[in-house]
Protein backbone atom coordinates (compact mmCIF):
# COMPACT_ATOMS: atom_id res chain seq x y z
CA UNK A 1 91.64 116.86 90.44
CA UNK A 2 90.62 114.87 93.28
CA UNK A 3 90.00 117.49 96.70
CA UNK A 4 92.04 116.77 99.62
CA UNK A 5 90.47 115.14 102.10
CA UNK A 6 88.99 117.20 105.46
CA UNK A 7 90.79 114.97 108.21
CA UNK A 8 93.92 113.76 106.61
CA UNK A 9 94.52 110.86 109.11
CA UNK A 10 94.55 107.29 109.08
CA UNK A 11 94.94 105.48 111.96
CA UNK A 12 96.40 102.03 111.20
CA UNK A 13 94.26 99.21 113.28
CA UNK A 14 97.07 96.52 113.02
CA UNK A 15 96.16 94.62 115.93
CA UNK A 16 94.77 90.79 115.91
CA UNK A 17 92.10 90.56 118.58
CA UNK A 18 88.91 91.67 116.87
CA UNK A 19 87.23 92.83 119.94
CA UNK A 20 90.94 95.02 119.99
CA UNK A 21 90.57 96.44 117.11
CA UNK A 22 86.40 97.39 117.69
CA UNK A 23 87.38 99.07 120.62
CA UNK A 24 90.38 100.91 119.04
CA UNK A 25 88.06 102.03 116.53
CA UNK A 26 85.46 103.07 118.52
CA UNK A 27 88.22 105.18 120.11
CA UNK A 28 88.95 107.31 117.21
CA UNK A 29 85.00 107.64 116.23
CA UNK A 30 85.08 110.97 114.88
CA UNK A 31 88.28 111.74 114.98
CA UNK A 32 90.19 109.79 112.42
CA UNK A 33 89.35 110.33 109.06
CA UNK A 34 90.05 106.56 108.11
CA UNK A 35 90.77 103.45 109.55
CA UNK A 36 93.32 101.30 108.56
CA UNK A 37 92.37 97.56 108.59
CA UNK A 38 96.11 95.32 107.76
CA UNK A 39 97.27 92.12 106.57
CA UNK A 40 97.25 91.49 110.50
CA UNK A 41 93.43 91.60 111.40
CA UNK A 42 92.26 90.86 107.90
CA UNK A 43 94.02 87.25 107.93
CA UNK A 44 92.42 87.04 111.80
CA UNK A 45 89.02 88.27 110.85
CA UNK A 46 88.38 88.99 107.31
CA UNK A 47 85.23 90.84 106.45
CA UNK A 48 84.03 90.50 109.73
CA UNK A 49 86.82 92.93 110.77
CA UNK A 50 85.97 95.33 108.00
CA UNK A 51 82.64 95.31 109.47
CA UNK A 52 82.85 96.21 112.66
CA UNK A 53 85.92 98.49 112.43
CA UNK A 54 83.58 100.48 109.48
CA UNK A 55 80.80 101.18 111.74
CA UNK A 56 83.23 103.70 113.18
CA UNK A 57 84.86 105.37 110.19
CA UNK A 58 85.61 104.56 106.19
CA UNK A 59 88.25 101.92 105.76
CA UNK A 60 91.48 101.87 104.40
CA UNK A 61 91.85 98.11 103.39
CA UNK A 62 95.51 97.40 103.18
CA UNK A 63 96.26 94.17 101.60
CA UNK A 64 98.16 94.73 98.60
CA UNK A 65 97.09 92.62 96.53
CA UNK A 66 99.90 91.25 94.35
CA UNK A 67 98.93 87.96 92.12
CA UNK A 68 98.26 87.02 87.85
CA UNK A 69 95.75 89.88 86.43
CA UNK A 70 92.83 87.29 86.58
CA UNK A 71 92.95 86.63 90.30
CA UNK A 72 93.26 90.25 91.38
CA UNK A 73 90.41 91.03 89.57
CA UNK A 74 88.44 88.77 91.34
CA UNK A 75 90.06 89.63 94.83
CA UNK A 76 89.48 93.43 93.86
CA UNK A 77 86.28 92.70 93.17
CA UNK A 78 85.57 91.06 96.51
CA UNK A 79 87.45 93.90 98.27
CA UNK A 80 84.86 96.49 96.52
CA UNK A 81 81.81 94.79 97.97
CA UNK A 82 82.83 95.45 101.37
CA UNK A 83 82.17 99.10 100.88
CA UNK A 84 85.05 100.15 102.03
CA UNK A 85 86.91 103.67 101.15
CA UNK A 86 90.25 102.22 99.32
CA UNK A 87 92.32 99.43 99.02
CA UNK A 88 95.63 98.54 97.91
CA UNK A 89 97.46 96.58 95.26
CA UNK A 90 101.38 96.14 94.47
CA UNK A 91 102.22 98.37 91.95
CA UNK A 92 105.12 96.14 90.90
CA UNK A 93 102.81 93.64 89.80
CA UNK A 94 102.65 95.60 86.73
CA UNK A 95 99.98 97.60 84.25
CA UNK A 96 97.73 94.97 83.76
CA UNK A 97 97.62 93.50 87.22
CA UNK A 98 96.74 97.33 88.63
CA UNK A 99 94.31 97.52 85.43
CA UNK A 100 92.47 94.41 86.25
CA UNK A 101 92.12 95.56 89.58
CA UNK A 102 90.58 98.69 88.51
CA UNK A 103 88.29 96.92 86.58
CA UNK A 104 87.38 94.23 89.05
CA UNK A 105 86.34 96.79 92.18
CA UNK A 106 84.01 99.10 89.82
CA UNK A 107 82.58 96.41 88.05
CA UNK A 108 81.67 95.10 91.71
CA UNK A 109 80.56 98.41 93.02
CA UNK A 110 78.21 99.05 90.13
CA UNK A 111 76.68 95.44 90.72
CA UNK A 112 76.35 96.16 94.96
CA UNK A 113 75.41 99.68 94.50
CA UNK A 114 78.40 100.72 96.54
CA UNK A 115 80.60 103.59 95.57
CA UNK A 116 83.73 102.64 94.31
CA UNK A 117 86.88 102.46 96.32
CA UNK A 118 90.08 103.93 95.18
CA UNK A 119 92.45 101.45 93.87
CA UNK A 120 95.96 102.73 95.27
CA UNK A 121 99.05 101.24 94.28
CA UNK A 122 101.94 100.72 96.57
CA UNK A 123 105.35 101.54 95.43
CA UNK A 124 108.28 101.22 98.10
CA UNK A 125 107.38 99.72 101.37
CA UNK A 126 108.08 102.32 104.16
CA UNK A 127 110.44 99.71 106.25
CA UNK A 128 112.59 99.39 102.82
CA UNK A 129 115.32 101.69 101.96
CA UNK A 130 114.87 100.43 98.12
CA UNK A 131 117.77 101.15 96.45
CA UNK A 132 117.71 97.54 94.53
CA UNK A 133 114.31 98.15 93.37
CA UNK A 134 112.24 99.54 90.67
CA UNK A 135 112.31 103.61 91.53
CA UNK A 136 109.35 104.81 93.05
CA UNK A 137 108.60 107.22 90.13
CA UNK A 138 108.70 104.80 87.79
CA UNK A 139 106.08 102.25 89.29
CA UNK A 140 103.87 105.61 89.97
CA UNK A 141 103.68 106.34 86.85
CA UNK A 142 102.66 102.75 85.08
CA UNK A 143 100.00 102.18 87.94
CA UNK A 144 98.23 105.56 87.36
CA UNK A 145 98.38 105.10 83.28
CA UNK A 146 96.53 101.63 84.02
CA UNK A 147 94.12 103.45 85.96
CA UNK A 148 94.61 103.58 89.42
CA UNK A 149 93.50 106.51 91.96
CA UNK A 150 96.53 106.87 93.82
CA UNK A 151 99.30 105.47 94.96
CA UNK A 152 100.97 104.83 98.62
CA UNK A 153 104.92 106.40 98.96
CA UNK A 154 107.28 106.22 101.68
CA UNK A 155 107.95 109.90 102.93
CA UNK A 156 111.23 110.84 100.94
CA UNK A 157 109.26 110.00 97.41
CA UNK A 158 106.15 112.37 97.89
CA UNK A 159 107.85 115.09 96.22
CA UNK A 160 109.24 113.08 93.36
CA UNK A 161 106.05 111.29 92.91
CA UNK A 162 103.82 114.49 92.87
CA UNK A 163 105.88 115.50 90.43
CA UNK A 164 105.54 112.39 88.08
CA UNK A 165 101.26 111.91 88.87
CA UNK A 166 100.46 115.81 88.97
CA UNK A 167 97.61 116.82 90.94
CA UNK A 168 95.15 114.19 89.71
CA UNK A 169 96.42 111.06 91.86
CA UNK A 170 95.67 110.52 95.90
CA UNK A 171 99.01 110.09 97.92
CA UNK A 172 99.03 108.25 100.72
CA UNK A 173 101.92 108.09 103.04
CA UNK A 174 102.96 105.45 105.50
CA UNK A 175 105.04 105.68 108.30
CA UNK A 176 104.05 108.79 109.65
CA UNK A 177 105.71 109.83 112.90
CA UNK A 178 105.04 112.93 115.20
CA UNK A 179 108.02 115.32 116.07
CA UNK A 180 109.96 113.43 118.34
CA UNK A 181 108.47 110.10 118.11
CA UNK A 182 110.50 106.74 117.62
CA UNK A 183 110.57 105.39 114.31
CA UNK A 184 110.40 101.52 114.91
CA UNK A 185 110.95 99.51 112.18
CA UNK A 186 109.58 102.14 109.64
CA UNK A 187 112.98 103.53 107.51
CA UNK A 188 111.77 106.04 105.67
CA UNK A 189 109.32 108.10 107.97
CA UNK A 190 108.29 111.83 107.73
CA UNK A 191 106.27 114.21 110.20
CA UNK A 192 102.60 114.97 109.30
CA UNK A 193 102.84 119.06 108.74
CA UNK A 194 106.33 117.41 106.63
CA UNK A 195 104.51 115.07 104.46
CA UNK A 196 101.89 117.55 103.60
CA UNK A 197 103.87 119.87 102.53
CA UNK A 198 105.51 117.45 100.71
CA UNK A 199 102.38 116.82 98.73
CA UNK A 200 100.40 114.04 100.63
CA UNK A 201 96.83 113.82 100.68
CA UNK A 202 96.61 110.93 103.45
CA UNK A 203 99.04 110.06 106.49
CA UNK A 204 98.87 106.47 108.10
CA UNK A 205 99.70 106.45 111.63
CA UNK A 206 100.02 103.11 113.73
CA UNK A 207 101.76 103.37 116.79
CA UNK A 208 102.81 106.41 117.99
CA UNK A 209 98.35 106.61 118.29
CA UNK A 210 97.61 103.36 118.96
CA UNK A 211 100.18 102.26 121.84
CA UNK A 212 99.76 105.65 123.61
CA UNK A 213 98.02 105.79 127.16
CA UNK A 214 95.29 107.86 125.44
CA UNK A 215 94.93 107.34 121.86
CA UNK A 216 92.00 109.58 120.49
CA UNK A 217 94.08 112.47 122.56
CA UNK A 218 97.27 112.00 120.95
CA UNK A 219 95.03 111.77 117.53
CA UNK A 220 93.60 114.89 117.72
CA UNK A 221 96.95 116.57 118.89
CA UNK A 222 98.22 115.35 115.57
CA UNK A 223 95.42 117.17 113.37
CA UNK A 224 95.47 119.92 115.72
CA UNK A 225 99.41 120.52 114.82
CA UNK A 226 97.94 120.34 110.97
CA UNK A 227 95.79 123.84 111.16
């Protein structure tokens, strides 16, 4: 089984500006356990961003990659030489996509002498209610048979999902929002203590940290809330 992680948060750096996000970052130096670095600032700033937002803590690269087996290997394996924490893929790209991606980040680890980063699959986007689509369980499942480390669930699937993975997969859960807090365009949100209980291992939290007067204060009023 893979231990729970100390600090539980990951603040989400979706900003554009680089020199933004390096100051954001700097801000929660020590106090988040991750940062998150988007589609947003990764399309600005690429590995530069991943850089300079990992001097301050482990990255959470959040791209989800979604493409034929062949190229995600490749993109997987560029994502793993960054030596960053974990990254994602789209789980509904199916077993062999997820598989190749697997493959593709240890491969390149091994080669850079980097320790590999886990390979999480995302299931239902958080802003999605999702009835339409493939369940949640369902695309859990397939992505940790083809090997991946975890998997990223909206808030009302952590309990399902645990139940599906067992113990052995990381769950990451977006669209985290203190007691109280507005939800914005995130559907399917939980609190932190919540989505622990639930069975999370990792909560993402954008702005309710990010757009407040004094971010690493409202950050650590969040973990304290978790003792």
């Amino acid at each position: 089984m893979i231990p729970r992680p100390e600090n539980p948060l990951v603040v989400a750096v979706d900003v554009s500006g680089i020199d933004a996000a390096e100051a954001l970052s700097a801000s929660m130096a020590g106090v988040a356990g991750h940062l998150k670095v988007g589609l947003e600032l990764f399309t600005a700033h690429g590995p530069e961003a991943v850089r300079r937002v990992g001097a301050q803590a482990p990255v959470f690269l959040d791209v989800k990659l979604h493409d034929i087996p062949t190229t995600v290997e490749r993109a997987s394996r560029n994502c793993a030489r960054l030596g960053i924490a974990m990254f994602t893929v789209h789980a509904l790209g199916g077993e062999a996509m997820v598989a190749a991606a697997v493959r593709g980040s240890r491969q390149a680890a091994d080669e850079s002498g980097v320790s590999a980063p886990l390979v999480l699959a995302v299931t239902v986007l958080s802003s999605l209610s999702g009835e339409s689509l493939a369940t949640p369980t369902s695309l859990a499942f397939e992505a940790v048979s083809a090997g991946a480390d975890g998997l990223v669930v909206s808030g009302e699937d952590v309990v399902q999902v645990r139940e599906v993975v067992g113990e052995e997969a990381v769950l990451v859960v977006p669209g985290i929002r203190p007691e109280g807090a507005n939800g914005d365009d995130q559907v399917r949100v939980l609190t932190p203590r919540a989505a622990l209980e639930a069975g999370a291992d990792y909560l993402v939290i954008g702005r309710p940290i990010t757009r407040a007067d004094d971010p690493a204060g409202v950050a650590r009023g969040i973990l304290l809330g978790l003792r």
